[in-house]
C-alpha atoms as a PDB file:
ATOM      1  CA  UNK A   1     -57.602 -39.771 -25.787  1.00  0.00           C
ATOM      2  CA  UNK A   2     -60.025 -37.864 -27.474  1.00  0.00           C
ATOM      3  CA  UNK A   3     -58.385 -36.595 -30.732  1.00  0.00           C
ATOM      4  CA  UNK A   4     -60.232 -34.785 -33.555  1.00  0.00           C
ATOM      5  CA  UNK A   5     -59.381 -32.408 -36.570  1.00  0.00           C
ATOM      6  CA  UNK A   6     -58.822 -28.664 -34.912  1.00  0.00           C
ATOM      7  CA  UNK A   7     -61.318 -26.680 -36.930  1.00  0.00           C
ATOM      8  CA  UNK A   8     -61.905 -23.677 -35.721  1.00  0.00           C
ATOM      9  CA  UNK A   9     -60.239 -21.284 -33.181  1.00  0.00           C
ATOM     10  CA  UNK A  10     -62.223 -22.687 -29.918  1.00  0.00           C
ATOM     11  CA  UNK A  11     -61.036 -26.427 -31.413  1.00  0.00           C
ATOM     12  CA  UNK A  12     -57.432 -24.367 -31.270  1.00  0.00           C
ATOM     13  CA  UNK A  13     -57.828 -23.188 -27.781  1.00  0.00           C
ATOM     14  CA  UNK A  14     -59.178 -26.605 -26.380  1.00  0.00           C
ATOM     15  CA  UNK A  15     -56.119 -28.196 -28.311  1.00  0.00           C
ATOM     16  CA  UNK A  16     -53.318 -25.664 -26.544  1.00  0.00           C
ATOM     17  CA  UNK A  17     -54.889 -26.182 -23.218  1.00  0.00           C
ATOM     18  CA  UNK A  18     -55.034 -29.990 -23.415  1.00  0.00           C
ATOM     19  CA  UNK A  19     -51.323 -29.416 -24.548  1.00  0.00           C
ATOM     20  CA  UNK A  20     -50.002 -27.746 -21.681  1.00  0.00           C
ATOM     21  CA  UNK A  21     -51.522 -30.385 -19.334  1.00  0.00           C
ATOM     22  CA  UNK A  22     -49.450 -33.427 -21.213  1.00  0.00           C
ATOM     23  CA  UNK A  23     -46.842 -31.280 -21.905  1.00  0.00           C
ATOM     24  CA  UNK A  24     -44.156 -33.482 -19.892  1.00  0.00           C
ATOM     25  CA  UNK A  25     -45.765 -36.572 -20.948  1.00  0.00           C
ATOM     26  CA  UNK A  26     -43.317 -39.598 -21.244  1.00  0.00           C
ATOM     27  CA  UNK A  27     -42.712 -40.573 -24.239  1.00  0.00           C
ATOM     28  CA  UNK A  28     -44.445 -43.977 -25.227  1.00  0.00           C
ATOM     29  CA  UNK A  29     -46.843 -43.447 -23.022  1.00  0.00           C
ATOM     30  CA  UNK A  30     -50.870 -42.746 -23.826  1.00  0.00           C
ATOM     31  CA  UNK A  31     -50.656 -39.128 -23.102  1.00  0.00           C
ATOM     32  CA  UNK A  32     -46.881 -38.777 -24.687  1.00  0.00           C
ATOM     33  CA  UNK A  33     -48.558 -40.240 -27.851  1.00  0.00           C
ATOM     34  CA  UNK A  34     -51.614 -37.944 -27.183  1.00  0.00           C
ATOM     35  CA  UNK A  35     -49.077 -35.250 -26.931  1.00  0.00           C
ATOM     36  CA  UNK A  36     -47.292 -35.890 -30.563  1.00  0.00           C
ATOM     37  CA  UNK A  37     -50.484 -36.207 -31.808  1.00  0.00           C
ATOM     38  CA  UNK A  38     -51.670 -33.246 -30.507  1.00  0.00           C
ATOM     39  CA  UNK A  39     -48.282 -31.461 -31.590  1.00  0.00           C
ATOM     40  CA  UNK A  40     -48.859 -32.477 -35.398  1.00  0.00           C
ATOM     41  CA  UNK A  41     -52.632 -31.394 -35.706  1.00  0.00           C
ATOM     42  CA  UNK A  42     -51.808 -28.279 -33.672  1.00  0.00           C
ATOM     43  CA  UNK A  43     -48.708 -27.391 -35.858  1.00  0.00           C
ATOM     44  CA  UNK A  44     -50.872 -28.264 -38.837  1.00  0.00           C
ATOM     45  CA  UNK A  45     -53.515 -25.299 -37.805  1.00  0.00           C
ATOM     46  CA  UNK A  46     -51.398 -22.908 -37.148  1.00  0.00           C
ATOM     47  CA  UNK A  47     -49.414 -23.079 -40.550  1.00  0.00           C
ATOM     48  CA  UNK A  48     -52.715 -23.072 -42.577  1.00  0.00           C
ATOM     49  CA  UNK A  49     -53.921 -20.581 -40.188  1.00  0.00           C
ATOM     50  CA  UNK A  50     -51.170 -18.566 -39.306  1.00  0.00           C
ATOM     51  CA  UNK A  51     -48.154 -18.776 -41.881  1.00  0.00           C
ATOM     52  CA  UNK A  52     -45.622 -17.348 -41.084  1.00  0.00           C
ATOM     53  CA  UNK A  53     -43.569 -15.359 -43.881  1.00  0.00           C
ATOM     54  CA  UNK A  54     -39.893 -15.046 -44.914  1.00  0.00           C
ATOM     55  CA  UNK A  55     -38.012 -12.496 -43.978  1.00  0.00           C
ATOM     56  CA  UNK A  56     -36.621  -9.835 -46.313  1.00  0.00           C
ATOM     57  CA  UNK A  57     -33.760 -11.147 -48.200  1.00  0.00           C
ATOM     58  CA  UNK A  58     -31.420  -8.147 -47.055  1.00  0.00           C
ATOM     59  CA  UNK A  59     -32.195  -8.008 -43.867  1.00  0.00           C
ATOM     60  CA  UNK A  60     -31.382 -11.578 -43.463  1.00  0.00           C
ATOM     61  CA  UNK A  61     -28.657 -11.304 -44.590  1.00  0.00           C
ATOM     62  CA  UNK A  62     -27.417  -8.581 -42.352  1.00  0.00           C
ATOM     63  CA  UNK A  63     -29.503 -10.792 -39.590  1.00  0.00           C
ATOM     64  CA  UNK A  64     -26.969 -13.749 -40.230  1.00  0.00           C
ATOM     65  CA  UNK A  65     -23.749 -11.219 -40.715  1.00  0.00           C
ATOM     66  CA  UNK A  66     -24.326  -9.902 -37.142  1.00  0.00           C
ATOM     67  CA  UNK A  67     -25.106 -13.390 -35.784  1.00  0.00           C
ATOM     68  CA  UNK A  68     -21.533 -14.174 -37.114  1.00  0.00           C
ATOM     69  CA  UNK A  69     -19.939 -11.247 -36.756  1.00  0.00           C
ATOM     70  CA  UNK A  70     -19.395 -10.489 -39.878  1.00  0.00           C
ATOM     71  CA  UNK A  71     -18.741  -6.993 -41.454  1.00  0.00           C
ATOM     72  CA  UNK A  72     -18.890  -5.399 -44.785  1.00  0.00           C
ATOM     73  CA  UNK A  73     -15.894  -6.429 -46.004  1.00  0.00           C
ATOM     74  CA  UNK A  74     -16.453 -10.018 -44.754  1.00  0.00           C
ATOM     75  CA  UNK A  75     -19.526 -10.128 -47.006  1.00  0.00           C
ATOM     76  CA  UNK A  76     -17.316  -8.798 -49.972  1.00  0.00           C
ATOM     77  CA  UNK A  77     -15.483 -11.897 -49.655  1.00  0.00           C
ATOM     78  CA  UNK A  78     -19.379 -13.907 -50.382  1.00  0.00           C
ATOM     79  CA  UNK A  79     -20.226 -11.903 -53.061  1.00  0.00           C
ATOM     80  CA  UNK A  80     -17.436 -10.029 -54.420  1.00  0.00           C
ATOM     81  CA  UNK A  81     -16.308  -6.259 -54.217  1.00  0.00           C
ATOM     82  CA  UNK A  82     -17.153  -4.422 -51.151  1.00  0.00           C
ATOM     83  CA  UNK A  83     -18.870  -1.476 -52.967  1.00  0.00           C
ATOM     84  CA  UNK A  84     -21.062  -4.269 -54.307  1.00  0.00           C
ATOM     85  CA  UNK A  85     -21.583  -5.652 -50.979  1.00  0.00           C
ATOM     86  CA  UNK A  86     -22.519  -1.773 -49.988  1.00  0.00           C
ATOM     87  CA  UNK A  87     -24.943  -1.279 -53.056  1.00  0.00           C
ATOM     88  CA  UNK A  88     -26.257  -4.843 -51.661  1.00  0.00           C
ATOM     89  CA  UNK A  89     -27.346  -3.992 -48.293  1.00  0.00           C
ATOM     90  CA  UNK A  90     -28.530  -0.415 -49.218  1.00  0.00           C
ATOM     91  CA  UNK A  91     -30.567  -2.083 -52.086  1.00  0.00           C
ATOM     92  CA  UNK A  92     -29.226  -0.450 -54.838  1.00  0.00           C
ATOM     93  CA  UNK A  93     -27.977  -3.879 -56.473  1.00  0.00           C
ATOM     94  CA  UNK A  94     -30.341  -7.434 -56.737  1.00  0.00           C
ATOM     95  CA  UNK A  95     -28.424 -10.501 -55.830  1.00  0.00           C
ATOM     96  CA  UNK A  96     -27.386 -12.458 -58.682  1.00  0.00           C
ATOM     97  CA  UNK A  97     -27.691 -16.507 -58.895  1.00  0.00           C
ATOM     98  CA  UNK A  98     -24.292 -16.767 -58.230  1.00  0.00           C
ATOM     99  CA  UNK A  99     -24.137 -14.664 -55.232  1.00  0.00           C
ATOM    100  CA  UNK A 100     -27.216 -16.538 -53.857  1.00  0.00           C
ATOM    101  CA  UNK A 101     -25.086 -19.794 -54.199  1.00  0.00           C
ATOM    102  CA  UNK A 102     -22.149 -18.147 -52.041  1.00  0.00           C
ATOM    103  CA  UNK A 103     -24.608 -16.841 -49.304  1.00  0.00           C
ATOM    104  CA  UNK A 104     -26.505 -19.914 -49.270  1.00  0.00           C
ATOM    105  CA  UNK A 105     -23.151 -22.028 -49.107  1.00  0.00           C
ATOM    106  CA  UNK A 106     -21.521 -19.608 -46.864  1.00  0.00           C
ATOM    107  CA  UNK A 107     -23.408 -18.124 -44.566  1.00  0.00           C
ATOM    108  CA  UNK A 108     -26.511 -21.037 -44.482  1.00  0.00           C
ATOM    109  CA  UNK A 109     -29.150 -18.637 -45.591  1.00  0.00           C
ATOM    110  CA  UNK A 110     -31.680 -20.941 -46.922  1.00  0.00           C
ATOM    111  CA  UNK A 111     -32.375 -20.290 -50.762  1.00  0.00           C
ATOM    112  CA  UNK A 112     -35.942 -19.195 -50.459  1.00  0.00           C
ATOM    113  CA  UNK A 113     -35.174 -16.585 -48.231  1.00  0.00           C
ATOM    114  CA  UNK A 114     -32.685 -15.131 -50.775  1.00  0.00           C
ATOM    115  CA  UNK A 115     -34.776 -15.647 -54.089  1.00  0.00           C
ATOM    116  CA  UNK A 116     -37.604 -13.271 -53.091  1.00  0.00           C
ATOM    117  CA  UNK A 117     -38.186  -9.785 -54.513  1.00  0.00           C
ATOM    118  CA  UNK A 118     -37.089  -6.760 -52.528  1.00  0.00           C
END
């Protein structure tokens, strides 16, 4: 076990390929604790390297409403009135603190997601 900081893409590279030889590593074992290893520095590149954003408020919130199978007037029932819920997913209205609660609560859209500007 040869483990090292991955600093630049070819480190990256040399990293994924080691990982998909110890992929099914036992756990316990010197490779399976080669291969968490591995997992954490790799996972630690790729966020500094490649982060990945959040998603537009609205449309994950109509992402989670289809997942469910929720309509428009479902969502009234989260956030109030359906014309609101209407002016919501067209844009036309911001999500107040209290309506970020419900959806949070509600439909499990993490916070962050739902704070952003849109």
């Amino acid at each position: 076990m040869n483990l090292r900081p991955i600093k630049t893409e070819k480190d990256y590279q040399e990293a994924l390929s080691r990982l998909e030889k110890i992929f099914d590593a036992k756990p316990g074992t010197i490779e399976g604790d080669e291969l968490e290893v591995l997992g954490i520095l790799i996972d630690n590149y790729e966020n500094l390297h490649y982060p990945i954003e959040f998603p537009d408020p609205i449309e994950a919130i109509k992402f989670r409403m289809e997942q469910l199978g929720y309509s428009q007037s479902d969502l009234a029932e989260v956030i109030g009135l359906k014309s609101r819920a209407s002016e919501i997913l067209n844009k036309k209205r911001k999500l107040t603190l209290e309506m970020i609660r419900n959806l949070h609560s509600m439909l499990h859209i993490p916070t962050d997601v739902l704070i952003q500007n849109y």
